[in-house]
Structures are given as C-alpha cells and as structure tokens.
C-alpha atoms as a PDB file:
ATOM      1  CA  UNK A   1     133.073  79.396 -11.679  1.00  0.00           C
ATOM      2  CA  UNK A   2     132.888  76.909 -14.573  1.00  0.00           C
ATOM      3  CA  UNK A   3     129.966  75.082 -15.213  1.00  0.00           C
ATOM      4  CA  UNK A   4     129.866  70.907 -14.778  1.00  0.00           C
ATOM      5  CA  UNK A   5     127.686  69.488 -17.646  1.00  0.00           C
ATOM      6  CA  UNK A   6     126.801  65.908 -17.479  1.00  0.00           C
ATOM      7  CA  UNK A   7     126.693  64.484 -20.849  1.00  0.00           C
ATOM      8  CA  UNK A   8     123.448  64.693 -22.428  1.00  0.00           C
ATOM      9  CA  UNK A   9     120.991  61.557 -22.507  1.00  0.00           C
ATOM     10  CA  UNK A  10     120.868  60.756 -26.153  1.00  0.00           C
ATOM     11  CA  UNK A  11     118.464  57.603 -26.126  1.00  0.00           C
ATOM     12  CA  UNK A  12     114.848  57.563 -25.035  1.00  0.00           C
ATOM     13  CA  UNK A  13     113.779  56.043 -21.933  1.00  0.00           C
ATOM     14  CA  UNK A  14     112.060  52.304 -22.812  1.00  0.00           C
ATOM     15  CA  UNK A  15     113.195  53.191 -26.818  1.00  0.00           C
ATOM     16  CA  UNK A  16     113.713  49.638 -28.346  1.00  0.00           C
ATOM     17  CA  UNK A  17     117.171  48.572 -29.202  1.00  0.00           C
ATOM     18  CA  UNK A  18     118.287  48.846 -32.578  1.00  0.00           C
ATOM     19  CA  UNK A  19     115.199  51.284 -33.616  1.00  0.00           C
ATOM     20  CA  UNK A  20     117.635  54.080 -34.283  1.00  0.00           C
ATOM     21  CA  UNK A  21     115.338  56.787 -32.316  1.00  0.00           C
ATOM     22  CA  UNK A  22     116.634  59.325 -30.373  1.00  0.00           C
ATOM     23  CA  UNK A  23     115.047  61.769 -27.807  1.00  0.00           C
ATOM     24  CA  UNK A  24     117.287  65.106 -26.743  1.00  0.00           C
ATOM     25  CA  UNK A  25     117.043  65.807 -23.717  1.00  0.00           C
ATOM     26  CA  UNK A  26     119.321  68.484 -21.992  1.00  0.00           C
ATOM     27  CA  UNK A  27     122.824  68.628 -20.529  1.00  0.00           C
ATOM     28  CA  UNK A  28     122.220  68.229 -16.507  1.00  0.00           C
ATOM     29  CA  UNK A  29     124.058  70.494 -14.255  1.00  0.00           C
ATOM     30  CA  UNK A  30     126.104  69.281 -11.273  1.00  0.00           C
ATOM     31  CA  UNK A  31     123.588  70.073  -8.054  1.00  0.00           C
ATOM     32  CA  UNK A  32     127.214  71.176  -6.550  1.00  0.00           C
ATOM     33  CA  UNK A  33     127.427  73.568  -8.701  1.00  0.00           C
ATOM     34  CA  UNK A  34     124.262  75.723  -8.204  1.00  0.00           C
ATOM     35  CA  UNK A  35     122.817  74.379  -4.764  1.00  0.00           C
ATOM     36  CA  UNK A  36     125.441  75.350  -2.484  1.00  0.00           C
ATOM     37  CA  UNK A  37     127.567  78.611  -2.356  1.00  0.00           C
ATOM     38  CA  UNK A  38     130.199  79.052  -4.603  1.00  0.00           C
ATOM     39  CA  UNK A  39     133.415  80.052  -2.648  1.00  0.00           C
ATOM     40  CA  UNK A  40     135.125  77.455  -0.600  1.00  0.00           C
ATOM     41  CA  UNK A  41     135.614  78.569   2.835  1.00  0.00           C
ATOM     42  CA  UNK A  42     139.346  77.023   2.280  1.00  0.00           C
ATOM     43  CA  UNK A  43     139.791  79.482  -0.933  1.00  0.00           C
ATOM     44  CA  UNK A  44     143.037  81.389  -0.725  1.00  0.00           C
ATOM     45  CA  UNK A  45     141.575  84.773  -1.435  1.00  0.00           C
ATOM     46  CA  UNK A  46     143.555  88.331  -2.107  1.00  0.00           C
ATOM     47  CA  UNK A  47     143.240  90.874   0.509  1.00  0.00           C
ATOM     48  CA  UNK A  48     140.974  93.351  -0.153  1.00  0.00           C
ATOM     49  CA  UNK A  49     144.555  95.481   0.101  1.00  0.00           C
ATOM     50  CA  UNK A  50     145.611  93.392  -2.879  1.00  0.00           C
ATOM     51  CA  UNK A  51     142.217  93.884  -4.309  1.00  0.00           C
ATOM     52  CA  UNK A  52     142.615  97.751  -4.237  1.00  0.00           C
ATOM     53  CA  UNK A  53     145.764  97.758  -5.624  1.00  0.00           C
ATOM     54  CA  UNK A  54     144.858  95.781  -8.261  1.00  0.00           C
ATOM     55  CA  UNK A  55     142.161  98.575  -9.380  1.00  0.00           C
ATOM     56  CA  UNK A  56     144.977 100.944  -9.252  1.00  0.00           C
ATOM     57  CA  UNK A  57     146.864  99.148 -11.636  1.00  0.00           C
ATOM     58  CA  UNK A  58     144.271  99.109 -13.783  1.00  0.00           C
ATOM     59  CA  UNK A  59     143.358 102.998 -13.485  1.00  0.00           C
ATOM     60  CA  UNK A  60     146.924 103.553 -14.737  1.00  0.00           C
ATOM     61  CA  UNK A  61     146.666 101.198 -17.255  1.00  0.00           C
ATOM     62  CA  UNK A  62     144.222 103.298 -18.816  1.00  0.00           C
ATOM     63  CA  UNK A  63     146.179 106.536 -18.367  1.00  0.00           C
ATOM     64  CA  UNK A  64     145.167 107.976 -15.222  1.00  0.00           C
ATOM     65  CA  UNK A  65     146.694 109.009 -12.528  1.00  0.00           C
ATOM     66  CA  UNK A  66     145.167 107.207  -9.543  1.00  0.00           C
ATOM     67  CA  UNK A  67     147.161 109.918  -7.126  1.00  0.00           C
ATOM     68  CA  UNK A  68     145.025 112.702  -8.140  1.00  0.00           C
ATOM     69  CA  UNK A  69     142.250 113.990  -5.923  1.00  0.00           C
ATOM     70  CA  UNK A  70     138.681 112.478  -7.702  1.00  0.00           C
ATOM     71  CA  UNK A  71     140.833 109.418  -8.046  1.00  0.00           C
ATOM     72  CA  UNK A  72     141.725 108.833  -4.298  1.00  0.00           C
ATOM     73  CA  UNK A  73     138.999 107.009  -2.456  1.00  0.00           C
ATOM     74  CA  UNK A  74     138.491 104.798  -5.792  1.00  0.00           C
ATOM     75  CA  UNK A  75     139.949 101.800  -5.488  1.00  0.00           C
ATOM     76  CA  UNK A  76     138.290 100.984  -2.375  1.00  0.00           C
ATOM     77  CA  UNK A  77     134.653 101.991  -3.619  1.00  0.00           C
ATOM     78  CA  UNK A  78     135.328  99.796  -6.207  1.00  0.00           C
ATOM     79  CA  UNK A  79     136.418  96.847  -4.280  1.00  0.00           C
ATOM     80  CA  UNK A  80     132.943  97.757  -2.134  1.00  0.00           C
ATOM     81  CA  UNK A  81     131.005  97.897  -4.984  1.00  0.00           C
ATOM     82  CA  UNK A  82     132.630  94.277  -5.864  1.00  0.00           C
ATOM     83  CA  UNK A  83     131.121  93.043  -2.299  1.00  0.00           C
ATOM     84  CA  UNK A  84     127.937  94.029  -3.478  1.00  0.00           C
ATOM     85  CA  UNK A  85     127.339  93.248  -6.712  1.00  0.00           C
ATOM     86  CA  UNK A  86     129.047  89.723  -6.136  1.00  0.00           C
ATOM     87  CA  UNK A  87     127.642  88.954  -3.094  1.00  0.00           C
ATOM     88  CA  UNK A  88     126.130  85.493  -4.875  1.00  0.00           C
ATOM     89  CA  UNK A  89     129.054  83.468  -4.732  1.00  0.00           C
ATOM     90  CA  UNK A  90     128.585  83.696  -0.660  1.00  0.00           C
ATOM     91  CA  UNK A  91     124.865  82.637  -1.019  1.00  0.00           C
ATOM     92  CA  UNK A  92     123.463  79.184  -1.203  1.00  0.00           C
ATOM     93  CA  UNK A  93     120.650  78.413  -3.552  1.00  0.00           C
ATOM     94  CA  UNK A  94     119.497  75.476  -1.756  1.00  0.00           C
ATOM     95  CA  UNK A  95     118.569  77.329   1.666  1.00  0.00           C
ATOM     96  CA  UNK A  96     116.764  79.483   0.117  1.00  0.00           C
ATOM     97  CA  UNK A  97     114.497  77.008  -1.630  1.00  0.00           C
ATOM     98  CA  UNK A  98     114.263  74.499   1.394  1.00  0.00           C
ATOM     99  CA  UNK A  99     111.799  76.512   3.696  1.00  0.00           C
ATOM    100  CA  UNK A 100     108.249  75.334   1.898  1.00  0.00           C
ATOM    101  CA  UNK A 101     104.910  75.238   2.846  1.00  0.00           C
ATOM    102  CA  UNK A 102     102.086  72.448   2.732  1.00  0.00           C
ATOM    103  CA  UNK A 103      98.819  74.948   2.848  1.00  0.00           C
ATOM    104  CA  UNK A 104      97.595  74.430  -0.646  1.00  0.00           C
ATOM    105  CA  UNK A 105      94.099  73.069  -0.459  1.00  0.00           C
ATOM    106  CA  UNK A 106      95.217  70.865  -3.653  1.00  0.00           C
ATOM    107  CA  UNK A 107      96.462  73.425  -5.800  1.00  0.00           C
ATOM    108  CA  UNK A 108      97.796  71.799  -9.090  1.00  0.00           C
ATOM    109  CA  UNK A 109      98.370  74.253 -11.692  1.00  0.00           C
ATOM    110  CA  UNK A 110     101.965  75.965 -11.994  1.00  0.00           C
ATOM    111  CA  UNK A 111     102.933  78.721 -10.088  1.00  0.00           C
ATOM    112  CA  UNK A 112     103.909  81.610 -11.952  1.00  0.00           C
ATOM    113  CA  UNK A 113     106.155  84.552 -10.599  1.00  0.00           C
ATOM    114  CA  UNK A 114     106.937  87.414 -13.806  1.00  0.00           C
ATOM    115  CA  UNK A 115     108.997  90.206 -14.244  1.00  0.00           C
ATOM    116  CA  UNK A 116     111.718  89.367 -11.653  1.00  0.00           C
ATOM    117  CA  UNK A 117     114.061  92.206 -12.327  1.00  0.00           C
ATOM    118  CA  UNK A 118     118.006  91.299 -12.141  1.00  0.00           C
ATOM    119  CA  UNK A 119     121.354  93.018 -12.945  1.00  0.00           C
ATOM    120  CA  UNK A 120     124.219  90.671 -13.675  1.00  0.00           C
ATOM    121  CA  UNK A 121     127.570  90.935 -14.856  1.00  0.00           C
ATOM    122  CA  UNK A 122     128.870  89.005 -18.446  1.00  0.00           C
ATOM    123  CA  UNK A 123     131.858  86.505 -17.069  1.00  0.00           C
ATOM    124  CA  UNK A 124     133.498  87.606 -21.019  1.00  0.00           C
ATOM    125  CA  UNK A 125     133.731  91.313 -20.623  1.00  0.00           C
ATOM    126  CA  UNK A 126     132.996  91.739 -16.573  1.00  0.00           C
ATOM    127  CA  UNK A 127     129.782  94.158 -17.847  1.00  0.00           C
ATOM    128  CA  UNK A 128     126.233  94.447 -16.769  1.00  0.00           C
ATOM    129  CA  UNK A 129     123.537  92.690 -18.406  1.00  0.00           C
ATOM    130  CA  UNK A 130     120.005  92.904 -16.671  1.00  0.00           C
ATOM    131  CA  UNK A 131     116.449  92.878 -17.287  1.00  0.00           C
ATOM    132  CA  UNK A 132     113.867  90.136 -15.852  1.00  0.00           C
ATOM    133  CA  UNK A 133     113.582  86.689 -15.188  1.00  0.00           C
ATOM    134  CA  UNK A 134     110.349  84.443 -15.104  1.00  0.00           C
ATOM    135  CA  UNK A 135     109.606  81.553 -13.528  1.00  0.00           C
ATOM    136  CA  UNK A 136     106.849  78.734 -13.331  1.00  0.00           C
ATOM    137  CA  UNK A 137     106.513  75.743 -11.689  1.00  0.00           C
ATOM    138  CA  UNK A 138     103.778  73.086 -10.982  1.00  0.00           C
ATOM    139  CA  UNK A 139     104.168  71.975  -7.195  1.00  0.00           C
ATOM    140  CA  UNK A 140     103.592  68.554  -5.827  1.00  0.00           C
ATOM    141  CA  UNK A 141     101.398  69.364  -2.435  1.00  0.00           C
ATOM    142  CA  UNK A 142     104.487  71.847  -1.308  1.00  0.00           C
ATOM    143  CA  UNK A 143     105.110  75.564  -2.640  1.00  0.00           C
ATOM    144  CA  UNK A 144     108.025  77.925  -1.993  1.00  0.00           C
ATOM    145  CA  UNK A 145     107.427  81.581  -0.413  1.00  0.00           C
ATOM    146  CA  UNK A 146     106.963  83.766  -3.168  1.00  0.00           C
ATOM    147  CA  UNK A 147     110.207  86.257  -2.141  1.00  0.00           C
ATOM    148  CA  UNK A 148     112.384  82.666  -2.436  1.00  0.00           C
ATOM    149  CA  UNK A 149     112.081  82.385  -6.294  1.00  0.00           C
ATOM    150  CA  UNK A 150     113.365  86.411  -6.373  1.00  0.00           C
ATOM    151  CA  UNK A 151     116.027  85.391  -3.897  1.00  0.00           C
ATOM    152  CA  UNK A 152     117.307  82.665  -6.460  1.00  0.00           C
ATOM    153  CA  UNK A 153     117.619  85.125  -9.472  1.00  0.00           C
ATOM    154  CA  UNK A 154     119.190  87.788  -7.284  1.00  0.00           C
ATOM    155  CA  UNK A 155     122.144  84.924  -5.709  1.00  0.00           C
ATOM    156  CA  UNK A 156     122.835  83.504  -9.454  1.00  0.00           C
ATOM    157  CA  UNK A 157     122.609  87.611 -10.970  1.00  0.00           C
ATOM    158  CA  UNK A 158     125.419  88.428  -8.408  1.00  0.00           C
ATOM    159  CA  UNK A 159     128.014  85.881 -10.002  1.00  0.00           C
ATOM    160  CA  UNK A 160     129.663  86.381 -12.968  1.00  0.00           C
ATOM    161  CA  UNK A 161     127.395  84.586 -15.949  1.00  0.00           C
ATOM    162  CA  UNK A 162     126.204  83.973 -19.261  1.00  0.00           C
ATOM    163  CA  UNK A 163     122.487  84.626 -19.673  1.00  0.00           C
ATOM    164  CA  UNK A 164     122.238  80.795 -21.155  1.00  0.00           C
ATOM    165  CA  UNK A 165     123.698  79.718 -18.001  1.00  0.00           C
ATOM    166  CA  UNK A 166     121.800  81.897 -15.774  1.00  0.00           C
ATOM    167  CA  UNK A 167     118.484  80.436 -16.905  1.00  0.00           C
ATOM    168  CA  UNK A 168     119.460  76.866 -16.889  1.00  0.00           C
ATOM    169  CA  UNK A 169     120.668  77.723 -12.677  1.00  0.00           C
ATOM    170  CA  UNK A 170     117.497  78.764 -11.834  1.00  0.00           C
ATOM    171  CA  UNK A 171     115.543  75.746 -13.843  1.00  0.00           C
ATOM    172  CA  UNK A 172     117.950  72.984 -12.331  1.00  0.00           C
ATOM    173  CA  UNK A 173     118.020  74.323  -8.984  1.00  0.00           C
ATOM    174  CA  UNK A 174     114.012  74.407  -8.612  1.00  0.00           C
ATOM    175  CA  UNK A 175     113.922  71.293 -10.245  1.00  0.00           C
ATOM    176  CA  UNK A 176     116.170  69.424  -7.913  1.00  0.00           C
ATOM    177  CA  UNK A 177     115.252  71.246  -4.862  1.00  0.00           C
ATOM    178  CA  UNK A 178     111.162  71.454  -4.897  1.00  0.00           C
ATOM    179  CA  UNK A 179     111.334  67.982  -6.910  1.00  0.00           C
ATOM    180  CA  UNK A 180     107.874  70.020  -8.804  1.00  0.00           C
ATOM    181  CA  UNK A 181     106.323  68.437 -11.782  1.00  0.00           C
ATOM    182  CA  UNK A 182     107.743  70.928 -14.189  1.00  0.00           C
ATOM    183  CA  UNK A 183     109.874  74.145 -14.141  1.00  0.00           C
ATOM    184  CA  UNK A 184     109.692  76.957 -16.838  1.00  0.00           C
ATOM    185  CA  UNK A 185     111.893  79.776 -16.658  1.00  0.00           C
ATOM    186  CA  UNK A 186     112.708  82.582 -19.021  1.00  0.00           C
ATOM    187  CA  UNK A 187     114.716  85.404 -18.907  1.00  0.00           C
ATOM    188  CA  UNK A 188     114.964  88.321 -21.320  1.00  0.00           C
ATOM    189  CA  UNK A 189     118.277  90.905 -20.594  1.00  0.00           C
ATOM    190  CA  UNK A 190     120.096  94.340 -22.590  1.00  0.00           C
ATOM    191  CA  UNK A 191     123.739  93.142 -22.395  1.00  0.00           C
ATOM    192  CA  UNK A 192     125.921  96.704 -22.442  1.00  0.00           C
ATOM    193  CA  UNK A 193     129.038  94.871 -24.018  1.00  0.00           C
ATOM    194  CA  UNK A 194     127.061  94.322 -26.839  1.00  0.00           C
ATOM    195  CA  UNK A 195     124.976  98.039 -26.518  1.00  0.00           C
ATOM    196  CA  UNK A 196     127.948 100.318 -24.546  1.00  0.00           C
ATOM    197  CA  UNK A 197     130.812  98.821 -26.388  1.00  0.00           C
ATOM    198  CA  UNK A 198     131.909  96.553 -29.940  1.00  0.00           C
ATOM    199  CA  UNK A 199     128.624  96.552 -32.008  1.00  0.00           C
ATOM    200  CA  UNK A 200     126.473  98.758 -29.995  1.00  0.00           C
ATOM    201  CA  UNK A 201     123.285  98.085 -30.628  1.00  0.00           C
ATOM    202  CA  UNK A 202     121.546  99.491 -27.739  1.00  0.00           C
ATOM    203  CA  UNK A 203     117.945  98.574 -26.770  1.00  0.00           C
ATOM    204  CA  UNK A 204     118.596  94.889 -28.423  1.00  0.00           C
ATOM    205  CA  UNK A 205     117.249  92.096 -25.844  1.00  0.00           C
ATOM    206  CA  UNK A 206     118.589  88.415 -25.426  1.00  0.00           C
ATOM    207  CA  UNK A 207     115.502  85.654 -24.382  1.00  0.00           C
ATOM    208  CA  UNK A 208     116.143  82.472 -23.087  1.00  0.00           C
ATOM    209  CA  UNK A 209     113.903  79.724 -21.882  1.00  0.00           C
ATOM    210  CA  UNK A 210     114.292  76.499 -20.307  1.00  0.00           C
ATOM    211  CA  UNK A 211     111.804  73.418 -19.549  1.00  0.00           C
ATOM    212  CA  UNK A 212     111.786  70.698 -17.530  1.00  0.00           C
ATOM    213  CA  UNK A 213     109.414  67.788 -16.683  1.00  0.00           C
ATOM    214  CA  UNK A 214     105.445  68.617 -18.036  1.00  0.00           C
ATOM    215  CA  UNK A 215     106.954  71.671 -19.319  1.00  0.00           C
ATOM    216  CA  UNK A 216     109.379  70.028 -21.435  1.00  0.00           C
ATOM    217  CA  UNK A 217     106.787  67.225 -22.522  1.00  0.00           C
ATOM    218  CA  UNK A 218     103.553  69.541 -23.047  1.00  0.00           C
ATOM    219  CA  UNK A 219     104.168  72.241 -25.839  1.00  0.00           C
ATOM    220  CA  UNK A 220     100.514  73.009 -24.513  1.00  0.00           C
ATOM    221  CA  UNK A 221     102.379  74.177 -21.381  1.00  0.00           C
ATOM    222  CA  UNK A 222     105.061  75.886 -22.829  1.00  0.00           C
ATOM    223  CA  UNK A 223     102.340  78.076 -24.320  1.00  0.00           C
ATOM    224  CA  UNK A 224     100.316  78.816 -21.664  1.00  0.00           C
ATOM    225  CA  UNK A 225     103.486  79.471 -19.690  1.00  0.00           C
ATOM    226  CA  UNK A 226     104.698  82.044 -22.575  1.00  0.00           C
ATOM    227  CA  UNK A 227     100.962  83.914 -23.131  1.00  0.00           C
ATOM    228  CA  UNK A 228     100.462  84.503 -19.931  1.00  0.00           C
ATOM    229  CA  UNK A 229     104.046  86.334 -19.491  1.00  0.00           C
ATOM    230  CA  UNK A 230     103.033  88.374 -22.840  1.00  0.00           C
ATOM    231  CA  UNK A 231      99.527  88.988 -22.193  1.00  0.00           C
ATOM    232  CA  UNK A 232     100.781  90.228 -18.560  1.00  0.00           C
ATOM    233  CA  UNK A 233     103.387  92.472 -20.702  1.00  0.00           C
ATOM    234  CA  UNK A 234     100.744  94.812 -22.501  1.00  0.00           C
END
C-alpha cells in the first residue's frame, strides 16, 4: 500500500509576511492510510488456489521441481505463512488505540514503552527486517493500555514496509488518535536484504526516530526520551 503524503508546511505559524523565514515541519500522513485496515472488503483478491500456484511458479523458476516429495505440501505452507506474517493489512490501528483510560491521578510526564520487538518484511525485496521499536508519549488526562502500543507495532510490522515509513505509522497514528502532547518513537532493525543478500553486511542496524508536538519543539525532550532508551540498554 502506497503511502499519501500531504505536502509539507513550509512557513511558520504567525511568521510575518515577507520575513523570508521558514520552519520544516514534516510531511503528514493521510489518517486513511494508517487508522483503518488496509484491505478493502470490495478488493478482488486471488484465491488462495491462485496464491499456491503462484509459489509453484516461482519454485520452478528457480530450478526446482515443485513435484518432488520435500517440495509437495510447500506452496500451501507458504501461502499460510503469508496469512500470518501479513495479517496487518486486516487490522485496524485505530481500534486498537481507542479503548483508554482516565485513572491517572494527574500524571504529566510521557509514557515510555522500550524494546518492542517486531519482524517486518522490506516492500523492495519481500525480506525480513526486525528488531525493536520505542515509543513515548505525554498524555492529556487519558493513557492507552500498555499491550495497545505493542499491538500497533505488531499490525504496521505485518505489512509490507520501509523502516522510515514504519516509524512515521506509529508516530501519526498515536498522534491523531490519543490527540497526546507529544509522540516520540524510534525504531532500530537488521534488514537481511542488506545482511543475507547484495552487500551483506550482517549485524549492521538501521535507527529511525520521529517527533511530534513537545517532542518536536523541546530538544530537551528528545534527550531525555533517547537516554533513557540507552541507559535502559546497558
């Protein structure tokens, strides 16, 4: 599923006219894009009979013979394993984030959850990438259940992705659906087509991060968000 960027808001809020100042802020994703799930009911779909002959194709494409014995019952453990690992594009983001509770006897410092671990598969080569995803954000008088925030990293891991796009999912769709003062999320992964195949360079990690709101504004933040994830780490 493609992503839908908004164009990015160039000129400061209030900035004067003519003063020639500029403030970046990022490229906003379509809500319809990560708050609801991602196959339309209406979708004309293969048959999963289509589907497994579609991996037999491909297991004689690479010279075997999909007859033989070992090679039998393939296909549909494949397609299975397909049902599993891409179970995300069923799931909706937004559910998951709407059940919240009130109990917080004022908290007002961010929430963090750490260490979230994912696998997901590159939308370029169709390989794993995984490793963990973390996540803060500073509630207005609601939270989230704990288990939700892990919920929303498994749904967007089980879609095809690119670990940029991953973490800016799971910062827009906190964001819009806990309407929180801030969201911080990182997410470091091992990519195997760049470790199992091409330049393989295993062991190499990817990081990402994405702010929004005092996050964004506070570099104080942004640092107390990042030592506590590495002094956590040791």
């Amino acid at each position: 599923m493609d992503a839908v960027i908004k164009p990015i808001r160039n000129a400061a809020d209030g900035a004067k006219a003519g003063d020639g100042k500029k403030e970046f802020r990022p490229a906003q994703l379509d809500p319809a894009e990560f708050l609801a799930a991602a196959v339309d009911p209406e979708q004309n779909r293969p048959s999963r009979a289509e589907a497994e002959r579609a991996v037999q194709t491909l297991l004689a494409y690479i010279g075997e013979n999909p007859q033989r014995e070992g090679l039998l019952d393939t296909p549909r453990r494949v397609v299975e394993a397909y049902d599993e690992v891409f179970q995300g594009y069923h799931q909706s983001p937004a559910e998951v984030l709407n059940k919240t509770f009130g109990e917080t006897a004022g908290y007002d410092d961010f929430v963090l959850i750490r260490d979230m671990g994912f696998v997901s598969h590159c939308e370029h080569h169709m390989m794993p990438f995984y490793g963990k995803a973390h996540i803060a954000y500073t509630p207005v008088e609601r939270v989230v259940g704990l288990s939700k925030l892990a919920r929303l990293v498994d749904i967007f891991g089980h879609r095809l992705q690119t670990q940029e796009h991953l973490t800016a999912q799971l910062a827009a769709a906190v964001d819009e659906v806990l309407k929180p003062r801030g969201v911080a999320v990182m997410v470091e992964a091992e990519h195997t087509c760049m470790s199992a195949r091409g330049i393989r360079k295993e062991g190499s990690r990817t990081f990402t991060t994405r702010f929004t709101g005092n996050f964004r504004d506070n570099p104080a933040e942004q640092a107390r968000f990042m030592s506590m994830i590495q002094a956590m780490s040791r």
